[in-house]
Structure formats: structure tokens, C-alpha cells
N, C-alpha and C. Protein backbone atom coordinates (compact mmCIF):
# COMPACT_ATOMS: atom_id res chain seq x y z
N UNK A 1 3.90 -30.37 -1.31
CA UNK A 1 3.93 -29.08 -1.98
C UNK A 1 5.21 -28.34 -1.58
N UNK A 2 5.54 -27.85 -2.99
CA UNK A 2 7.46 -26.53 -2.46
C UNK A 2 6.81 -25.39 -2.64
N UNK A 3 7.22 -25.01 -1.94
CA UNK A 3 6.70 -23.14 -1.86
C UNK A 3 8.16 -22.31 -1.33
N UNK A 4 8.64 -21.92 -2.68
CA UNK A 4 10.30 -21.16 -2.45
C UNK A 4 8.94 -19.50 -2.48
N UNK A 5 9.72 -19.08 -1.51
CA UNK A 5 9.32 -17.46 -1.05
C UNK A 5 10.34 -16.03 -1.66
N UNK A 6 10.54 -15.66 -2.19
CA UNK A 6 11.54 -14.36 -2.29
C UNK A 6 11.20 -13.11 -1.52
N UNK A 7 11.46 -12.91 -0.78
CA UNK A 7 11.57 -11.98 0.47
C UNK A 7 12.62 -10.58 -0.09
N UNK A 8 11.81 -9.74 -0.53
CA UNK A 8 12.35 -8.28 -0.52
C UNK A 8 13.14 -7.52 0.30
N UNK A 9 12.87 -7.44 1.82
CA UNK A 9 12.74 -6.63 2.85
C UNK A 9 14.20 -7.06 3.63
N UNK A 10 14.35 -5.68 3.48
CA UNK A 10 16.06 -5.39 4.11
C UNK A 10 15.24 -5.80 5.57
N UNK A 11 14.32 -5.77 6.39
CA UNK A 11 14.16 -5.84 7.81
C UNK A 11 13.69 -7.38 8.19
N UNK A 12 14.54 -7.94 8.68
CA UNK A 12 14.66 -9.02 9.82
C UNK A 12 13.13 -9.61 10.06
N UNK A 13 12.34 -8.04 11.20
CA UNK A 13 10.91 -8.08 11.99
C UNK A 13 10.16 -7.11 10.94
N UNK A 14 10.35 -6.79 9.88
CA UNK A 14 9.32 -5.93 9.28
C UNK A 14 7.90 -6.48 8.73
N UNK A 15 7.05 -5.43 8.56
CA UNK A 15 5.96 -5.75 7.76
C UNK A 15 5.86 -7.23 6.96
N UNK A 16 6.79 -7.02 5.66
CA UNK A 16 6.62 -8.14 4.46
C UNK A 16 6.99 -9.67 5.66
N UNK A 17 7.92 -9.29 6.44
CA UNK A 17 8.21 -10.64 7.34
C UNK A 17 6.90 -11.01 7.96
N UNK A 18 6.54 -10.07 8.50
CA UNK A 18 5.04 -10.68 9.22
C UNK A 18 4.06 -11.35 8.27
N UNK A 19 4.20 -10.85 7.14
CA UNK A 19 3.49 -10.96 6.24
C UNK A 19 3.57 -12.66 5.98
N UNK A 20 4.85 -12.69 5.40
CA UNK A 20 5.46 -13.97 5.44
C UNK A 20 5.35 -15.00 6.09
N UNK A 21 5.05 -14.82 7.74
CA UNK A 21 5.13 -15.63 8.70
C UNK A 21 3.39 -15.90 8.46
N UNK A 22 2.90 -15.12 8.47
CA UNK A 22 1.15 -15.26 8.53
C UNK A 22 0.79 -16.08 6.70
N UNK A 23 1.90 -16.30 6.33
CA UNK A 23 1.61 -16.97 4.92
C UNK A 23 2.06 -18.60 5.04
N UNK A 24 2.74 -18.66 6.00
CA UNK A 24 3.79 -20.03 6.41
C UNK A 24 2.35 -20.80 7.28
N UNK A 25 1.99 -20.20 8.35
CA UNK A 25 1.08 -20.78 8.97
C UNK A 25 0.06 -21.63 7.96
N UNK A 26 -0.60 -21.31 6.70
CA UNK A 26 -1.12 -21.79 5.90
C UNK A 26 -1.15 -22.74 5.15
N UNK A 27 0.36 -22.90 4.70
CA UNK A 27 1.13 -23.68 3.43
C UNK A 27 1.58 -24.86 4.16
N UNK A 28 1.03 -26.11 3.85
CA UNK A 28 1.57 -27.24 3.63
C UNK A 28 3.41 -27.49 2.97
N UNK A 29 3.98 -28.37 3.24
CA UNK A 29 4.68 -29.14 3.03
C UNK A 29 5.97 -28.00 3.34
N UNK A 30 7.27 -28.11 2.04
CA UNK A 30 8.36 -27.24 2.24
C UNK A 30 8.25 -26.05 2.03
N UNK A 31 8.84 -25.23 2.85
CA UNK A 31 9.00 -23.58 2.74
C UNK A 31 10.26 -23.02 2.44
N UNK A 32 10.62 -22.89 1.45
CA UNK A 32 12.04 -22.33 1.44
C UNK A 32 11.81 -20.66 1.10
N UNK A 33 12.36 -19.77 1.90
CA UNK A 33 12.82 -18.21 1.73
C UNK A 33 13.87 -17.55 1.37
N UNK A 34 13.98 -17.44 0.26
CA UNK A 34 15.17 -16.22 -0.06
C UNK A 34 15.34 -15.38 0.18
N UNK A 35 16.31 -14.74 1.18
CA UNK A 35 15.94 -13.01 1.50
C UNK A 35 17.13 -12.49 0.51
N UNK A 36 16.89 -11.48 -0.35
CA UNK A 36 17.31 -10.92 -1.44
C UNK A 36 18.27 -9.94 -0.69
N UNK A 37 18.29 -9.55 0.62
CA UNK A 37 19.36 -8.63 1.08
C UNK A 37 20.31 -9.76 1.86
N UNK A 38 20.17 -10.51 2.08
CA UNK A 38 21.30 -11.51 2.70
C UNK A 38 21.74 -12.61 1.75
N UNK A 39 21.72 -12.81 0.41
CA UNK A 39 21.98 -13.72 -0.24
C UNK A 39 23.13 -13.32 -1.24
N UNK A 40 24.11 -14.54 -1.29
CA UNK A 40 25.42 -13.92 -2.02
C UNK A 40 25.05 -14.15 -3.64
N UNK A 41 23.92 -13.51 -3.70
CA UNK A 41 23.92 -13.50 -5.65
C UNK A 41 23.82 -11.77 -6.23
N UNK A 42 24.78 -12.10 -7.56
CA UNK A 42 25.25 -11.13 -7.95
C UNK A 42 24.37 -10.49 -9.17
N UNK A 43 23.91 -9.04 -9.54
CA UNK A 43 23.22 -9.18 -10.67
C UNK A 43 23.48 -9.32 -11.71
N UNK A 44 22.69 -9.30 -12.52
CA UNK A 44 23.13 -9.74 -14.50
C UNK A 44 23.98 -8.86 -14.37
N UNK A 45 25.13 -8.96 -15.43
CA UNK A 45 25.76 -8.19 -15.94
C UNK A 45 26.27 -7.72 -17.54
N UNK A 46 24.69 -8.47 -17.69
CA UNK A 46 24.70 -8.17 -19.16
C UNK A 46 25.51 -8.42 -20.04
N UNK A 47 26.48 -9.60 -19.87
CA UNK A 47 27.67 -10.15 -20.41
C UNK A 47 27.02 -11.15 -21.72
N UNK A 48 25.99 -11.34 -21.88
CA UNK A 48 25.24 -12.16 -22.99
C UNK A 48 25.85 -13.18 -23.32
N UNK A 49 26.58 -14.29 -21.92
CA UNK A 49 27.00 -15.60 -22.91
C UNK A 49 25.74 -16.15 -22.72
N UNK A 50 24.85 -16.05 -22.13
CA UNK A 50 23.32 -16.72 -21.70
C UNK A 50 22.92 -16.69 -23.69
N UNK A 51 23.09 -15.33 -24.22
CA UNK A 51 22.90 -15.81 -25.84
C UNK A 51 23.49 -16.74 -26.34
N UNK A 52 24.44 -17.14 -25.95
CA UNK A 52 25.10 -18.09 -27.12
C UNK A 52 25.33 -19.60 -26.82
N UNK A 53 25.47 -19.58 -25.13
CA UNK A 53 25.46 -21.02 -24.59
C UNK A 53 24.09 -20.54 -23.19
N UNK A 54 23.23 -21.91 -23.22
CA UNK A 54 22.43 -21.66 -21.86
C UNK A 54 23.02 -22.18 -20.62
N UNK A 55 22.32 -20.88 -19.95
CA UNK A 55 22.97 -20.51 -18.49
C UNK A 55 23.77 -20.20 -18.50
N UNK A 56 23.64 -19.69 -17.29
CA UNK A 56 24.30 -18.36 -16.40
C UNK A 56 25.94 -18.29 -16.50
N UNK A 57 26.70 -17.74 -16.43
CA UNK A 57 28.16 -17.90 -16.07
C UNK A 57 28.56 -16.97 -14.97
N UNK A 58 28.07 -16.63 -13.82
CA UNK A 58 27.88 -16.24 -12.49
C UNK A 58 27.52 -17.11 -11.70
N UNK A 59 28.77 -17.82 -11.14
CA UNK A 59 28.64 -19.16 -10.11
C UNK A 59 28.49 -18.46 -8.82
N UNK A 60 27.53 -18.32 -8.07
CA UNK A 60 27.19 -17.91 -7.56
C UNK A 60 25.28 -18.85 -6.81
N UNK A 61 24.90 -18.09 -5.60
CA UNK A 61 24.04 -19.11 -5.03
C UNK A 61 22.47 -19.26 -6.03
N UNK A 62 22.77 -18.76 -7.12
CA UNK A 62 21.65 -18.52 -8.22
C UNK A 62 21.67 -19.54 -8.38
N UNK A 63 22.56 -20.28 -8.91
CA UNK A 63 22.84 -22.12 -9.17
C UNK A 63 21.06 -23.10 -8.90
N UNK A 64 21.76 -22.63 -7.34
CA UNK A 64 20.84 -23.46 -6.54
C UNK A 64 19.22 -23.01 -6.26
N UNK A 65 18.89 -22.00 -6.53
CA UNK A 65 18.06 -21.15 -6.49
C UNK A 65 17.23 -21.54 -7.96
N UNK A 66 18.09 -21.52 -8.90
CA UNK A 66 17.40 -21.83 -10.50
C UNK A 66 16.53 -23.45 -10.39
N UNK A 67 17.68 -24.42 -9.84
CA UNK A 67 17.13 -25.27 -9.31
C UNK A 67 15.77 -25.49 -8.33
N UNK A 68 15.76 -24.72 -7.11
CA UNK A 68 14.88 -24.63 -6.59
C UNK A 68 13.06 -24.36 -7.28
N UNK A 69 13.28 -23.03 -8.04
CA UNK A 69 12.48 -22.71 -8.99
C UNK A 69 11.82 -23.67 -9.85
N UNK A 70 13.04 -24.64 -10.15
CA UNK A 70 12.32 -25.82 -11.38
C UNK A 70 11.55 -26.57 -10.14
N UNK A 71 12.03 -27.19 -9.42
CA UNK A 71 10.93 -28.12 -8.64
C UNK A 71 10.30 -27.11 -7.45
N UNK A 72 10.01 -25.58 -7.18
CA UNK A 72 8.68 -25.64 -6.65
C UNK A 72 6.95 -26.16 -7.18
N UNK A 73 6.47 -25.88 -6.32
CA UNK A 73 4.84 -25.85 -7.15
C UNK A 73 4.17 -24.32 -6.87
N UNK A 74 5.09 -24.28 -5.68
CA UNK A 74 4.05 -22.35 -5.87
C UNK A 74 5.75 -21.35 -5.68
N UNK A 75 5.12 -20.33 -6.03
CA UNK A 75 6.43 -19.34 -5.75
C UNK A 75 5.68 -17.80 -5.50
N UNK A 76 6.31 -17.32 -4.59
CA UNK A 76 5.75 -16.09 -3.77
C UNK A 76 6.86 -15.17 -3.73
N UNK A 77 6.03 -13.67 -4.52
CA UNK A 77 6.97 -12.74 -4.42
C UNK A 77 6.87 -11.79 -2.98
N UNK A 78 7.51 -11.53 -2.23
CA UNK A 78 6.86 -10.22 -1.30
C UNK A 78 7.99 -9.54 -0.93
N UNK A 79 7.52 -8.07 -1.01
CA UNK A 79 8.64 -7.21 -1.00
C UNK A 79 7.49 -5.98 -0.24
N UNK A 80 8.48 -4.85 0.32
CA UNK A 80 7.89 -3.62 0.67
C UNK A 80 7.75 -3.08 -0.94
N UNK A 81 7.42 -1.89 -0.53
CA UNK A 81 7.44 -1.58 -2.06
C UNK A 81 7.72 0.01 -1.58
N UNK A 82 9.09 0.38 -2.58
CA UNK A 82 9.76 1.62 -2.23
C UNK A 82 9.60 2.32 -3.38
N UNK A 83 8.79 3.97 -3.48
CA UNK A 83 8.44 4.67 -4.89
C UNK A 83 7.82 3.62 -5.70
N UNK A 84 6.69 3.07 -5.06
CA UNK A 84 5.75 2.16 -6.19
C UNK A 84 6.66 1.07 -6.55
N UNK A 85 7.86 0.70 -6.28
CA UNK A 85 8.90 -0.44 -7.01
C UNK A 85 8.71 -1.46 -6.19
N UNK A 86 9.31 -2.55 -6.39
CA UNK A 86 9.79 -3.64 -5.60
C UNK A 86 10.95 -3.03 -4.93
N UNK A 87 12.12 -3.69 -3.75
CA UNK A 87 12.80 -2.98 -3.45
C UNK A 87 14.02 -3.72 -4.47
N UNK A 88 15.11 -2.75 -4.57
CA UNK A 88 16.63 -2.82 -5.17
C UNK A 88 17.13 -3.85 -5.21
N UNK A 89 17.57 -4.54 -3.92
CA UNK A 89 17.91 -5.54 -4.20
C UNK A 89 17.16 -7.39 -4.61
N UNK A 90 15.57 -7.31 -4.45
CA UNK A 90 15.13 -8.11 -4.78
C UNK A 90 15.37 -8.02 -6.68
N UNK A 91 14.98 -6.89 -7.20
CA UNK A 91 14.49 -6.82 -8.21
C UNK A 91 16.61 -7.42 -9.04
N UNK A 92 17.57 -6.78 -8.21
CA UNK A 92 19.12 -6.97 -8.42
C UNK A 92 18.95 -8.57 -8.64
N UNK A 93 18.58 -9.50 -7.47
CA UNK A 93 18.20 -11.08 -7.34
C UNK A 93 17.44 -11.59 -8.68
N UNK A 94 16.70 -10.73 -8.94
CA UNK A 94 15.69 -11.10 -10.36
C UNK A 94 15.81 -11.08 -11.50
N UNK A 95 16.88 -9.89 -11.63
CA UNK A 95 17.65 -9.99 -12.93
C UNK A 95 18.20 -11.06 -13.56
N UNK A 96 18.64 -12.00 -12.56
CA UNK A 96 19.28 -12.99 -13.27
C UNK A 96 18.55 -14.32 -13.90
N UNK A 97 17.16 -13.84 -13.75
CA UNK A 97 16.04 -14.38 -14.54
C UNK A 97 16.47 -14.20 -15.83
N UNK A 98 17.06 -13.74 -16.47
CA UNK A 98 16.73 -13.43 -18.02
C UNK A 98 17.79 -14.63 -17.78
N UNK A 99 18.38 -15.32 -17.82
CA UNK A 99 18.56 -16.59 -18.62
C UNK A 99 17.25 -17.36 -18.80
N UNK A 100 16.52 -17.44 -18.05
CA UNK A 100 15.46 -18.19 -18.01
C UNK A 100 14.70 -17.82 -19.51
N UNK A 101 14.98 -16.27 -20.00
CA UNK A 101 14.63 -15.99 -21.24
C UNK A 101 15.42 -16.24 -22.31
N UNK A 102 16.27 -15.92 -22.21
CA UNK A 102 17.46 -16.39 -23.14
C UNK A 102 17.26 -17.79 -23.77
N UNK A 103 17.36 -18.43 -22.55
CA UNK A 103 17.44 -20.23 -23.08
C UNK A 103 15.88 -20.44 -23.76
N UNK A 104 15.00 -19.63 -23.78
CA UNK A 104 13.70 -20.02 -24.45
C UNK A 104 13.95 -19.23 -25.67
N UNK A 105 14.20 -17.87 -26.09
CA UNK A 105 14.29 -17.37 -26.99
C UNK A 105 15.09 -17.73 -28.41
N UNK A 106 16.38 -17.69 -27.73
CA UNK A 106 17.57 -17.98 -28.38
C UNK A 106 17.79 -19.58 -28.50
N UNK A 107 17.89 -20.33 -27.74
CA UNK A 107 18.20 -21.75 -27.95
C UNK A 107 16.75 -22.74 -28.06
N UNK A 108 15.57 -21.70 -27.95
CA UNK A 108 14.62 -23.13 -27.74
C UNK A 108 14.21 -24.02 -26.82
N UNK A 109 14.92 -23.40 -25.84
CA UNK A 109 15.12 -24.41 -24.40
C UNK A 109 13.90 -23.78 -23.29
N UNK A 110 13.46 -24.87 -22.85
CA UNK A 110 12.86 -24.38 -21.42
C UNK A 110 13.08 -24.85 -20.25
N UNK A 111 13.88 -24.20 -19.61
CA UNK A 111 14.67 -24.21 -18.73
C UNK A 111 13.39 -24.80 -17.26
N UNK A 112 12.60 -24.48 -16.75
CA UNK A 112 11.48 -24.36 -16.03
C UNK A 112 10.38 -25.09 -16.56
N UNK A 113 10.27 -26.14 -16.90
CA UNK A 113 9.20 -27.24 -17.34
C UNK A 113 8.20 -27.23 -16.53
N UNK A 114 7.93 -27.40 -15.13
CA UNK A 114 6.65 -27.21 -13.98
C UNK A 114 6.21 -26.01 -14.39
N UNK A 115 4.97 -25.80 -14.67
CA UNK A 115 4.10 -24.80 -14.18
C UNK A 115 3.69 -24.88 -12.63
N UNK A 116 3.63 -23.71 -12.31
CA UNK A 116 3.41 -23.74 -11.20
C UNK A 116 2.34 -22.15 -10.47
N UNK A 117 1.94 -22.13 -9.93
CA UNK A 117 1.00 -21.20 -9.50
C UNK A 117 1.73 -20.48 -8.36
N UNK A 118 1.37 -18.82 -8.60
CA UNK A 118 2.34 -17.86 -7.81
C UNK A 118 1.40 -16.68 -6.95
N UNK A 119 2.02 -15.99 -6.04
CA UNK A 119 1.06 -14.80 -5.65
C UNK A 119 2.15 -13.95 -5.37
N UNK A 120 1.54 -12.53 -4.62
CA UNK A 120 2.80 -11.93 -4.35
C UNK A 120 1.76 -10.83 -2.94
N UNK A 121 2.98 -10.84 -2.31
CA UNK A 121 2.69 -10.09 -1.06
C UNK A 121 3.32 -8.36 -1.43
N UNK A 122 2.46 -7.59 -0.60
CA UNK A 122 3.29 -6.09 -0.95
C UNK A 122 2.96 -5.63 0.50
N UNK A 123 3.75 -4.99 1.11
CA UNK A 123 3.64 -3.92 2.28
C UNK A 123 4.56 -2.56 2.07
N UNK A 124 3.56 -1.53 2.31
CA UNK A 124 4.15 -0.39 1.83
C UNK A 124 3.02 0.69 3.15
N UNK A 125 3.31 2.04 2.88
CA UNK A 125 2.70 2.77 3.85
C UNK A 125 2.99 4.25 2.95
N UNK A 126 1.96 5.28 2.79
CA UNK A 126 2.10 6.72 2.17
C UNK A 126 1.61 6.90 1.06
N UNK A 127 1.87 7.49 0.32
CA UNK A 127 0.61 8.15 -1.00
C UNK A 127 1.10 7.73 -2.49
N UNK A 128 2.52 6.65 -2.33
CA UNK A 128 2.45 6.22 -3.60
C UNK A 128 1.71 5.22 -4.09
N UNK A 129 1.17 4.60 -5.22
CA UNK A 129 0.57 3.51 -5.80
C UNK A 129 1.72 1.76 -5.45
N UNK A 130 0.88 0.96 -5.11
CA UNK A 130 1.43 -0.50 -5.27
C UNK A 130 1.41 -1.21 -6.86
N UNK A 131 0.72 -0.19 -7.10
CA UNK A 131 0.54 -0.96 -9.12
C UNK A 131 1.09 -1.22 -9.93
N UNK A 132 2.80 -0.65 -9.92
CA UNK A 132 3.86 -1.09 -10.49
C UNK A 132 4.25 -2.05 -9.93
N UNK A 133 4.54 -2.10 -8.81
CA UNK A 133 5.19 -2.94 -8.15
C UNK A 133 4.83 -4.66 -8.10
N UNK A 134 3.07 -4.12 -8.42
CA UNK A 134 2.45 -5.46 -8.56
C UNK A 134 2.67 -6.05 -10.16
N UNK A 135 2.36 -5.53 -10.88
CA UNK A 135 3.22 -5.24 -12.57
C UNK A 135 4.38 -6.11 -12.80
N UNK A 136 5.27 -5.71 -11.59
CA UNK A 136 7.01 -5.90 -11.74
C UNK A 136 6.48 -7.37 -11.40
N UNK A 137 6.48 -7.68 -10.34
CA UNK A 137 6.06 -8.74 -9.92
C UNK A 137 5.13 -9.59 -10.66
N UNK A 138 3.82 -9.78 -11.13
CA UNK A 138 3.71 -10.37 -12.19
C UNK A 138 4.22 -10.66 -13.56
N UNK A 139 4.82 -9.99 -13.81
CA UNK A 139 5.86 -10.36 -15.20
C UNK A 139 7.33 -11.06 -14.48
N UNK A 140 7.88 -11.18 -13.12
CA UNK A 140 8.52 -12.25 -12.78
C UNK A 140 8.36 -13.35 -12.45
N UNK A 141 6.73 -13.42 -12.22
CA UNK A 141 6.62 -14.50 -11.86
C UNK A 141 6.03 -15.76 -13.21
N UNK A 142 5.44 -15.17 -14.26
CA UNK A 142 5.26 -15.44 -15.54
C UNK A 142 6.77 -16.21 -15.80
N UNK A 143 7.82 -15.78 -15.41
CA UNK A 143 9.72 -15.81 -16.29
C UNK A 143 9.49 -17.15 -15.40
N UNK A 144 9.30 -17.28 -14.44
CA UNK A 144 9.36 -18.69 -13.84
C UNK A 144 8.13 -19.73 -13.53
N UNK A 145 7.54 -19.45 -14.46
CA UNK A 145 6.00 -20.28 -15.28
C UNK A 145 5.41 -20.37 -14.15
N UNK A 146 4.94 -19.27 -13.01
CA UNK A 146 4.23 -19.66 -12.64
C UNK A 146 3.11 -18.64 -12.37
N UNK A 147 1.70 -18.52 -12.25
CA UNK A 147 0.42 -18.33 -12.61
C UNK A 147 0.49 -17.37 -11.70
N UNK A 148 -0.05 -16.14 -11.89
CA UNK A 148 -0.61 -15.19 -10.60
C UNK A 148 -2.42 -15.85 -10.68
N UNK A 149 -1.86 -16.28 -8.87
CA UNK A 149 -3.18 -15.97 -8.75
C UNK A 149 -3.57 -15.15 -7.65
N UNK A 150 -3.23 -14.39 -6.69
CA UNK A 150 -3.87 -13.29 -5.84
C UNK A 150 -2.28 -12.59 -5.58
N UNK A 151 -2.52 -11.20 -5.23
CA UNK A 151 -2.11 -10.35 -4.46
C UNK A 151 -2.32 -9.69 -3.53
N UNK A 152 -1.75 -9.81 -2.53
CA UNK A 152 -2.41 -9.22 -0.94
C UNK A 152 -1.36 -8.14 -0.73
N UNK A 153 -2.42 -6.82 -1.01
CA UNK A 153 -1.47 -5.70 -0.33
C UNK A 153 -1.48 -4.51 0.75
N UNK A 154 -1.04 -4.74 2.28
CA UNK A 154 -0.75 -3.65 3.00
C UNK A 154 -0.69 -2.35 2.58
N UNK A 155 -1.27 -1.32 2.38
CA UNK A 155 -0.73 0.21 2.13
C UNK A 155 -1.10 1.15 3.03
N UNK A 156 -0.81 1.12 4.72
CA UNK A 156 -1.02 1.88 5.27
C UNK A 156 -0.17 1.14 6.63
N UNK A 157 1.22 0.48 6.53
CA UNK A 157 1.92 0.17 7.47
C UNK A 157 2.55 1.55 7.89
N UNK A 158 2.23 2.68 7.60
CA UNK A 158 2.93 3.72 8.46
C UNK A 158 2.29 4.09 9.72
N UNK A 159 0.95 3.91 9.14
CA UNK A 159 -0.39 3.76 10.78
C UNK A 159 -0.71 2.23 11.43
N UNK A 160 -0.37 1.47 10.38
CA UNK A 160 -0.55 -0.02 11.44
C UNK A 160 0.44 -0.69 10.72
N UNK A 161 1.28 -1.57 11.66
CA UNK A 161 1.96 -2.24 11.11
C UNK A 161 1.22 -3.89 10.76
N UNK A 162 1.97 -4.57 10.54
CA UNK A 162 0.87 -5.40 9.40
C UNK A 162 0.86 -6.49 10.54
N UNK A 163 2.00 -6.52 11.51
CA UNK A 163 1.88 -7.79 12.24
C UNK A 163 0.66 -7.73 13.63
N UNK A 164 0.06 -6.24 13.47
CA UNK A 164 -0.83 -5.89 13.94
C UNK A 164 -2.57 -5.87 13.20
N UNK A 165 -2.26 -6.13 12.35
CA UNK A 165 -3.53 -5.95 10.93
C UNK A 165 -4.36 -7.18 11.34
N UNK A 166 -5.17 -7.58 11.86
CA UNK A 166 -5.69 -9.04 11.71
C UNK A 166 -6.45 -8.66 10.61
N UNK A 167 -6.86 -8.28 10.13
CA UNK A 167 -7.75 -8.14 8.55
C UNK A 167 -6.43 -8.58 7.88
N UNK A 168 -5.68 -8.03 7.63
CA UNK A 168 -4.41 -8.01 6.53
C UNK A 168 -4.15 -9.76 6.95
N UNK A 169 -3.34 -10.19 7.69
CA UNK A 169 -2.70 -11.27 8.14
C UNK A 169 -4.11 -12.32 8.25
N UNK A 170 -5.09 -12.11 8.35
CA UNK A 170 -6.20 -13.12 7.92
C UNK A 170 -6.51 -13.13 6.44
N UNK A 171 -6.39 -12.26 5.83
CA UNK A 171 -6.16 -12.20 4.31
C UNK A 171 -5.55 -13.27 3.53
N UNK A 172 -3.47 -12.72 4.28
CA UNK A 172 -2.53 -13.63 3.79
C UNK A 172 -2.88 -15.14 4.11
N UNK A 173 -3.43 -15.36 5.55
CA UNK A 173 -3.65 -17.03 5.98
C UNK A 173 -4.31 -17.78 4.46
N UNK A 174 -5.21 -16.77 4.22
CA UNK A 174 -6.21 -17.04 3.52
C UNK A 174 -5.84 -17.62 1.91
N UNK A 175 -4.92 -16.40 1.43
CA UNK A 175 -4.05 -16.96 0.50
C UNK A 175 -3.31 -18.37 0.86
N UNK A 176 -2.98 -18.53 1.46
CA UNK A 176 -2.44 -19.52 1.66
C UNK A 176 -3.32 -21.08 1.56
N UNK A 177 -4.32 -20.84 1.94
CA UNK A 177 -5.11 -21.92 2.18
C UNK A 177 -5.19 -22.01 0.18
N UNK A 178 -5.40 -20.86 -0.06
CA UNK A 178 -5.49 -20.90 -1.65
C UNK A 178 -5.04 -21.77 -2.35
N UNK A 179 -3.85 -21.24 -2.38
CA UNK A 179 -2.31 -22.11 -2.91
C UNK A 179 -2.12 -23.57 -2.32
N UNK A 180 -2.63 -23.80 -1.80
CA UNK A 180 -2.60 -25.23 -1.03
C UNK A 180 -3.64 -25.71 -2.05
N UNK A 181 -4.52 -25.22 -1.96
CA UNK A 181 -5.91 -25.88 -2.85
C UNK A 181 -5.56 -26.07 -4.25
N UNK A 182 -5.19 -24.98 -4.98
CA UNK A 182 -5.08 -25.12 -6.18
C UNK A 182 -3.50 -26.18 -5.85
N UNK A 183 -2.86 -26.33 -5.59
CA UNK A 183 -2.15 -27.69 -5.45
C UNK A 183 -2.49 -29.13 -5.67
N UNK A 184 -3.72 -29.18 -4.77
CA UNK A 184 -4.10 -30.50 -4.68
C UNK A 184 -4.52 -30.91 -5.88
């Protein structure tokens, strides 16, 4: 089983990381993580040759990443979630999904042949809603065919942090065992 991760969180030791780590313990086979604040990819720029020829023309580490996407079997979004959003630069990393639309719309192409089954992690803390954020996140993970099936979300890391939560982080294990299953 591939399980590519996209990692939101500008922080190293934060929440979504713990989160992450308590999701790894679970998952069989490869783990690959993207952290969306340390990765040299650039966003769309709305230049629309993706309309007229497929793919990207931003050589850049998306390349390898698009790749990755075609041969996982699960894919995991987790991000903090800032004003109900995903954070900036994950969602900057995600943009460059719309080729993935392009080449289906416009040329007919499907770029992403595996279906594959997805979840998404959220850690956040204060009085806004996670419901967009979960929103955003299911309609990206649809662009790269793969299935929501749970969301596990933290909303009170301002009073506990999550790597402290054993409810929360027995949750995520839990997902995990999920995604393993529906694998087999």
C-alpha cells in the first residue's frame, strides 16, 4: 500500500504533525509526506496552456508529485485549519491540481487512472467552524480520484494539544487501521 500525505502545517512539532505521526503508526507499506511549506512548487498561474496541450508547464517538484498521486492507493489531506480554511500554502500546492481537470475536460484525458481512497486530518483550536475546510478538502481529494472516507478533527488544540489527546490520536490510529482495510 502508497499512502502520499500532504501536510499543511508551517510547524515542524505541531498539532497536524502529531496528528500525522499517530496516522503513520497505523499504515502499512510506503509513506510519503509533502509538507506544502517546505516544497519548491509554485502555484497555478493561470497561464491556460494545461487548455490546449496536457500538463503542466511549471517544471517544478509537482512533476514528481503528479506522479506520486497516480500510483498511491490512499492519499491524506491534513492541515491546521486557519479562518475555517485549509492553510495558504497547502491550498497554493493544490492549485496545481487543475491540470488534473483540464486534461479530463478539455482533452478527454485522465490523467489519474487508480482510484484510490482518501481521508483528511484537521487541527485547529477557537470558535471558528472546520466545515469549509473539510469541503476544501473533499473536493481535492475527488481531483485526484480518490474516495473520502473519514475525517478526524481536533478543534480545541488551544486547550490540549493533540499530541496530548489520546482520544484524538486513538481516533487517527484508528483511521488508519481503516485505510489499510479498505486496501486489502
Amino acid at each position: 500500500m502508497k499512502t502520499l500525505i500532504f501536510n499543511g502545517s508551517p510547524r515542524k512539532n505541531g498539532d497536524t504533525v502529531a496528528m500525522i505521526r499517530a496516522l503513520r503508526e497505523s499504515l502499512p507499506g510506503e509513506v510519503k509526506v509533502i509538507d506544502a511549506y517546505r516544497a519548491n512548487i509554485r502555484p497555478c498561474v493561470d497561464c491556460r496552456r494545461c487548455w490546449t496541450q496536457v500538463g503542466c508547464v511549471i517544471d517544478d517538484e509537482m512533476q514528481q508529485i503528479y506522479r506520486d498521486i497516480a500510483e498511491a492507493d490512499c492519499i491524506v489531506i491534513a492541515s491546521p485549519v486557519y479562518f475555517s480554511c485549509l492553510t495558504g500554502p497547502l491550498l497554493s500546492l493544490m492549485s496545481r491540481l487543475q491540470v488534473l481537470y483540464t486534461a479530463r475536460r478539455f482533452h478527454r484525458v485522465r490523467l489519474i487512472e487508480k482510484a484510490k481512497v482518501g481521508a483528511i486530518l484537521l487541527a485547529g483550536g477557537g470558535d471558528g467552524s472546520p466545515a469549509r475546510a473539510e469541503d476544501t478538502a473533499q473536493g481535492l481529494l475527488r481531483c485526484m480520484r480518490a474516495t473520502h472516507m473519514e475525517t478526524v478533527v481536533t478543534h480545541k488544540t488551544d486547550t490540549l494539544p493533540a499530541a496530548e489527546d489520546a482520544e484524538l490520536l486513538a481516533a487517527v490510529r484508528e483511521l488508519g487501521e481503516k485505510l489499510a482495510a479498505a486496501h486489502e
